[in-house]
Protein backbone atom coordinates (compact mmCIF):
# COMPACT_ATOMS: atom_id res chain seq x y z
CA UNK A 1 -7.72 9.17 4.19
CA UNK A 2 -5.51 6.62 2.79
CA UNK A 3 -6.99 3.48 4.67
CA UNK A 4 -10.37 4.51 3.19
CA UNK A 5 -8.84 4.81 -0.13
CA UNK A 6 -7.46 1.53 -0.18
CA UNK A 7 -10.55 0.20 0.79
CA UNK A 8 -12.62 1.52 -2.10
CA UNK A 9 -9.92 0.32 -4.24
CA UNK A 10 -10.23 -3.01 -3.39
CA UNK A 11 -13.79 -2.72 -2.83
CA UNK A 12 -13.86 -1.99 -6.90
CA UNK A 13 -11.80 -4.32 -7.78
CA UNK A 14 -13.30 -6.83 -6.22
CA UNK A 15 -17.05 -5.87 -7.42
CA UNK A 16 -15.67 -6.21 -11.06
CA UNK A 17 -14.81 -9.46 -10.45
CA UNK A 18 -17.81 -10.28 -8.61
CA UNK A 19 -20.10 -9.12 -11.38
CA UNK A 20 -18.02 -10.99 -13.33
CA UNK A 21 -18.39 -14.73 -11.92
CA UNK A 22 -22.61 -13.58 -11.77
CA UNK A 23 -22.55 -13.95 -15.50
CA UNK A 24 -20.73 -17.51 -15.41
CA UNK A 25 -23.08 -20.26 -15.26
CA UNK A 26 -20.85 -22.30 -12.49
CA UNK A 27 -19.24 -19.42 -11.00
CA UNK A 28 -19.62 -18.77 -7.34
CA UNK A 29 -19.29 -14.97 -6.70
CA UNK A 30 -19.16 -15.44 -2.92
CA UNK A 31 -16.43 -18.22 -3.06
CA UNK A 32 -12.93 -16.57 -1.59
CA UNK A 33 -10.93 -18.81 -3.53
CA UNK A 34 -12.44 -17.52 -7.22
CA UNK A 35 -10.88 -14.01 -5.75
CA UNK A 36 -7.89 -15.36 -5.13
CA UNK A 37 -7.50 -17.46 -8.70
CA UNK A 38 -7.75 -13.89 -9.93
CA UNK A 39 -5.06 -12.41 -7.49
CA UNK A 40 -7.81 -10.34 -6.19
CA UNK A 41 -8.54 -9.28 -2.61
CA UNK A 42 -11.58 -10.81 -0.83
CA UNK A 43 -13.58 -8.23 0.21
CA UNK A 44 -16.68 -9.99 2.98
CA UNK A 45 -20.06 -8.48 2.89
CA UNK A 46 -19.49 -6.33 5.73
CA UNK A 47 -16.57 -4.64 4.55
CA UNK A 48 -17.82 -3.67 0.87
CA UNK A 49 -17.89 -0.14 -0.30
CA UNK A 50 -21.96 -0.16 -0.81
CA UNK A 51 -22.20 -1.73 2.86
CA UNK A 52 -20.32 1.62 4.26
CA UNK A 53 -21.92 3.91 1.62
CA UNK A 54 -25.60 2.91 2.77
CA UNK A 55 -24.33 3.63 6.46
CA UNK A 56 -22.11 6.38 5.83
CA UNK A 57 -24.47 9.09 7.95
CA UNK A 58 -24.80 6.48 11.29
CA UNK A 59 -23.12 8.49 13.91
CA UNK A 60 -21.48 4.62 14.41
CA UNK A 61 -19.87 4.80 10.95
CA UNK A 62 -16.44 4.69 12.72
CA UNK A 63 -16.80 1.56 14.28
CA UNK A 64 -18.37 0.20 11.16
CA UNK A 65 -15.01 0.88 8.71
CA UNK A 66 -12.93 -0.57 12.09
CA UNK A 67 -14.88 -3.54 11.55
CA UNK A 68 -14.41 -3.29 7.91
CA UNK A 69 -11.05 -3.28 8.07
CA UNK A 70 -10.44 -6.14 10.71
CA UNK A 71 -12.35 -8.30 8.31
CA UNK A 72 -10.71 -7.77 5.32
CA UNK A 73 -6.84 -8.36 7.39
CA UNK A 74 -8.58 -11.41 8.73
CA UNK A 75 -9.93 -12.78 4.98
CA UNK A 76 -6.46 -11.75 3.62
CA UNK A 77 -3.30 -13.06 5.49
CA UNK A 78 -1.34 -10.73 3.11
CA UNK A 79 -2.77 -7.56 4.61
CA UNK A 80 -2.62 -8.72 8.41
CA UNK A 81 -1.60 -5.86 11.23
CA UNK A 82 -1.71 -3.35 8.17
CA UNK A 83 -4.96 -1.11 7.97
CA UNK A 84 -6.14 1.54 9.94
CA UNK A 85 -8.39 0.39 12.48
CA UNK A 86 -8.86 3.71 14.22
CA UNK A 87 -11.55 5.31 12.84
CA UNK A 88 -14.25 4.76 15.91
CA UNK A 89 -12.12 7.05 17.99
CA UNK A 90 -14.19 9.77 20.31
CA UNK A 91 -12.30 12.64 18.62
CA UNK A 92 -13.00 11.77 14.54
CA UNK A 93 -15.92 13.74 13.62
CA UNK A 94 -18.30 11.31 12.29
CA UNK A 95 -20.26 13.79 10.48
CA UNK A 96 -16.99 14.68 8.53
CA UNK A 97 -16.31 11.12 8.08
CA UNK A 98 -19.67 10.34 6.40
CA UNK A 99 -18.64 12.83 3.93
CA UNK A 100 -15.69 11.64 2.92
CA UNK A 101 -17.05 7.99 2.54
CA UNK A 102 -19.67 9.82 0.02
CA UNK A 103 -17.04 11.80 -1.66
CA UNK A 104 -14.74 9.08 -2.37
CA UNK A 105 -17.89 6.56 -3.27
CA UNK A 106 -17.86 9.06 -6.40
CA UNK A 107 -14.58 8.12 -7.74
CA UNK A 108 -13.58 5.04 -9.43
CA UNK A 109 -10.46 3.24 -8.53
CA UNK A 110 -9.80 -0.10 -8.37
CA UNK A 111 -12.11 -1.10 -12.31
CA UNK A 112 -9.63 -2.25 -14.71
CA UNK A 113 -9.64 1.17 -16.28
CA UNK A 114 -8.80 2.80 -13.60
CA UNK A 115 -5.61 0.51 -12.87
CA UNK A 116 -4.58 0.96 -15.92
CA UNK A 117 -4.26 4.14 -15.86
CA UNK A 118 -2.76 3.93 -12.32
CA UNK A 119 -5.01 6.84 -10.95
CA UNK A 120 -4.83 5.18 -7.29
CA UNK A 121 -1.21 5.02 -7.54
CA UNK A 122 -1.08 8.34 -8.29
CA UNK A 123 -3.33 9.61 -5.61
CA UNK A 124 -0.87 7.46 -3.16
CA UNK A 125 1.81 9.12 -4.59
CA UNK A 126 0.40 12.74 -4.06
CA UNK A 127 -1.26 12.46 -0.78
CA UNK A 128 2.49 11.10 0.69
CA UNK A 129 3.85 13.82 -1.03
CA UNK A 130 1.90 16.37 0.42
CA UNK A 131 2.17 14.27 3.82
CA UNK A 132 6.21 14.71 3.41
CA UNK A 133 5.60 18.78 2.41
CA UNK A 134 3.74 19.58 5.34
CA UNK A 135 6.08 17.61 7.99
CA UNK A 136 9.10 19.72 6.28
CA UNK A 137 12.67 18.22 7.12
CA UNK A 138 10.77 14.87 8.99
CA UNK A 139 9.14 14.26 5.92
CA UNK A 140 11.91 12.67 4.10
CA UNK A 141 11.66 9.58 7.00
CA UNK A 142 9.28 8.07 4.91
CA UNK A 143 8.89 10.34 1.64
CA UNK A 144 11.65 10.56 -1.11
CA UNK A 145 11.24 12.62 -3.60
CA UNK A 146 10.16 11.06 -7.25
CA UNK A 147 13.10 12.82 -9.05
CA UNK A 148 15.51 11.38 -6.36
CA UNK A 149 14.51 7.94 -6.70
CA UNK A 150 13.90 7.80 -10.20
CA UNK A 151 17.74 9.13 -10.43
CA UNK A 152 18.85 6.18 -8.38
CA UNK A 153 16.66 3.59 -10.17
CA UNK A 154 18.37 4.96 -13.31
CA UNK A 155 21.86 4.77 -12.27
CA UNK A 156 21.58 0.68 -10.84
CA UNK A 157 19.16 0.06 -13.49
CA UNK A 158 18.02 -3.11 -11.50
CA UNK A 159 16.80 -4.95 -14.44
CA UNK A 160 16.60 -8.72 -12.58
CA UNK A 161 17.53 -10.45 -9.54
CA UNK A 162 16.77 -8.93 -5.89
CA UNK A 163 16.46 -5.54 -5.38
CA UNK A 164 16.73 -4.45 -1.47
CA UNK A 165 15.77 -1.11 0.68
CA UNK A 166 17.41 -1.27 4.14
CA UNK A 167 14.74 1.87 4.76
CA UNK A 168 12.36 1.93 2.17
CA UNK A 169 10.27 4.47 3.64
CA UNK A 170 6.32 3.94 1.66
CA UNK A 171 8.10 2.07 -1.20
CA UNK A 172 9.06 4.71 -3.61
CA UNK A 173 12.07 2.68 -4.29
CA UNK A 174 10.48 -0.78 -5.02
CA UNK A 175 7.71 1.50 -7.18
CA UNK A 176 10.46 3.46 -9.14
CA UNK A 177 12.14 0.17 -10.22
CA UNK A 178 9.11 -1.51 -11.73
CA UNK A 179 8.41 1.39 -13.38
CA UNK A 180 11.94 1.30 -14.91
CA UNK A 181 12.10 -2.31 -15.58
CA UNK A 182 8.29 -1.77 -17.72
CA UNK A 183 9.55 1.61 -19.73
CA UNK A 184 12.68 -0.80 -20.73
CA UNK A 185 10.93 -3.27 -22.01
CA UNK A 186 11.35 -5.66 -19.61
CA UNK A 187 9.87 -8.31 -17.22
CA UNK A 188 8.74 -7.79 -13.64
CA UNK A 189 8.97 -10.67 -12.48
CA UNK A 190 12.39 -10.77 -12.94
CA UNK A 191 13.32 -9.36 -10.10
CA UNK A 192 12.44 -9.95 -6.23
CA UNK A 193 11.98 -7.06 -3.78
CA UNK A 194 13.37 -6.95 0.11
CA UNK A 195 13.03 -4.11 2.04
CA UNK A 196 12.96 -2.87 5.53
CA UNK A 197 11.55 0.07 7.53
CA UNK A 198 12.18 0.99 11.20
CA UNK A 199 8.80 3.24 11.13
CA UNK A 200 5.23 0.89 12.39
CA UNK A 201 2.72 3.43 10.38
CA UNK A 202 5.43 4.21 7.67
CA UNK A 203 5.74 0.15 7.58
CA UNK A 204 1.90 -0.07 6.79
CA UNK A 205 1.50 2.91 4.47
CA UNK A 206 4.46 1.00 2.07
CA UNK A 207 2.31 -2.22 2.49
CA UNK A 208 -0.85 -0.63 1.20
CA UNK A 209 0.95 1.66 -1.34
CA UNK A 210 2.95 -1.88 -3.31
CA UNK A 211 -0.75 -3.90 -2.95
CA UNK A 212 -2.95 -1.50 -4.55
CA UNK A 213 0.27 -1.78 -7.49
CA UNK A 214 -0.15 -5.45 -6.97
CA UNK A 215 3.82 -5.32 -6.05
CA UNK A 216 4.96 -8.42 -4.09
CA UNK A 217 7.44 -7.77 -1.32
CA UNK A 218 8.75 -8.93 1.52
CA UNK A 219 9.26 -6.14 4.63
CA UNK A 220 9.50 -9.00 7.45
CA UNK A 221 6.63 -9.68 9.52
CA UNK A 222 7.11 -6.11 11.59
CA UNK A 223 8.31 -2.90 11.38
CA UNK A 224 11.86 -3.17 12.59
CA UNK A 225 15.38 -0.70 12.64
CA UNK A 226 17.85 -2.42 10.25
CA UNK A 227 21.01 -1.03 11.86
CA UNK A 228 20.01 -2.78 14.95
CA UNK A 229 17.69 -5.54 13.49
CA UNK A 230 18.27 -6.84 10.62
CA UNK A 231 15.62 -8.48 9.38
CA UNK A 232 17.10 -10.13 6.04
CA UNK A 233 20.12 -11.53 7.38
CA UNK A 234 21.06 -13.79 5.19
CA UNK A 235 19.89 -11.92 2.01
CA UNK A 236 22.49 -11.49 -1.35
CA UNK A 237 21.02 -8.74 -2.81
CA UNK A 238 21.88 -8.17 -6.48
CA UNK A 239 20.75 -4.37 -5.83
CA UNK A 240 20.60 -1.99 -2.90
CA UNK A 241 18.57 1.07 -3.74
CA UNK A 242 19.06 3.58 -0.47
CA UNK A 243 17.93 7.32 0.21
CA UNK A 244 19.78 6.84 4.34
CA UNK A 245 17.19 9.31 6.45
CA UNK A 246 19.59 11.91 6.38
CA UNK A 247 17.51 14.19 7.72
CA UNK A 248 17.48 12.47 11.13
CA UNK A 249 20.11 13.97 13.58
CA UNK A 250 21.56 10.82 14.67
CA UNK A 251 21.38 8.28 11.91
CA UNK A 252 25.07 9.16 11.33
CA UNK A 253 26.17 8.03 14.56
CA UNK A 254 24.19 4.68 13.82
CA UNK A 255 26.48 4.06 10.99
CA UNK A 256 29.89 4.57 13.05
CA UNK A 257 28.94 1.88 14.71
């Protein structure tokens, strides 16, 4: 649900600028680099939102949005080894599928409105909440609670300079303290974000969930355990924002040694 999500996000935001450059007299709206200019994704014809929509009810669809996918990691270097590419499996009902390609084709998400108003970031938000509900105690692996982090935001009140997660989970953290740093008045870009996160598909949900926010962070080139790989070694953070996984049975043992 989330993969496709992100991909009609950036589907939309992309065909705003695209109609965009149409109405420039020089403009090429099927030149990547005008995309990036904009600090836009670039979004090839086969892996547009329209392109799926039109073949939503092929009992291929699956292997369609894998395709999708692949070509929008291999057009953006940013985004490589992080979507879905699963969706062709035998057991996805493709009938079901269809569906929800139609369904979400009715929402808008990625128009300027839209981002201002942060409605994707919101959906993110609840669907990893609900994710976290229903796995209980295992849940909190990659899901903190909002009122959690937001309390630990608060207290550092990481204003500028680097701001590190040794297990950032989906990126609440990173999220929390922009958030902060924009109700205060203050710049962004002021700070640099580091994080970590032992977890491959918890590693990729926190890379879609901080580009759809247009966050820039960097999480190494792989998922990877910090106690026993550290991937930042030589990093001086000014702030470490931390919820440990205390919910796992043996991350205390990790820390004795």
């Amino acid at each position: 649900m989330l993969g496709l999500i992100f991909l009609k996000y950036i589907s939309d935001a992309f065909q705003e600028v695209y109609d965009a450059l149409k109405q420039e007299a020089y403009a090429d709206p099927e030149d990547r680099d005008e995309y990036v200019a904009q600090g836009a994704f670039w979004v090839p014809p086969e892996a547009r939102w329209d392109t799926l929509q039109r073949n939503a009810r092929r009992p291929e669809i699956g292997i369609i949005i894998d395709e999708a996918m692949a070509a929008i990691e291999r057009d953006n270097p940013s985004l490589k080894g992080v979507l879905p590419q699963d969706y062709g499996r035998a057991d996805l009902d493709k009938r079901r599928l269809g569906e929800l390609i139609d369904l979400i084709g009715t929402i808008g998400l990625g128009d300027r409105e839209s981002q201002s108003k942060d409605i994707l970031g919101r959906v993110y938000e609840y669907f990893l909440g609900q994710f976290a509900s229903a796995e209980g105690k295992k849940g909190g692996e990659f899901y903190t609670p909002t009122s959690i982090v937001r309390l630990l935001v608060e207290m550092l009140e990481p204003y500028r300079g680097r701001v590190y997660d040794p297990c950032c989970g989906s990126g609440g953290m990173f999220v929390q303290s922009e958030k902060f740093i924009e109700a205060q008045g203050g710049r962004v870009d002021d700070i640099s974000i580091y994080g970590q996160e032992s977890n491959p598909t918890t590693w990729r949900l926190c890379k879609m969930n901080l580009a759809i926010r247009g966050i820039e962070v960097n999480l190494g080139p792989h998922a990877a355990d910090t106690f026993h790989h550290d991937l930042h070694p030589d990093l001086r953070a000014d702030f470490i924002l931390a919820n440990p996984p205390f919910n796992m049975s043996d991350w205390g043992w990790r820390m004795r040694f």
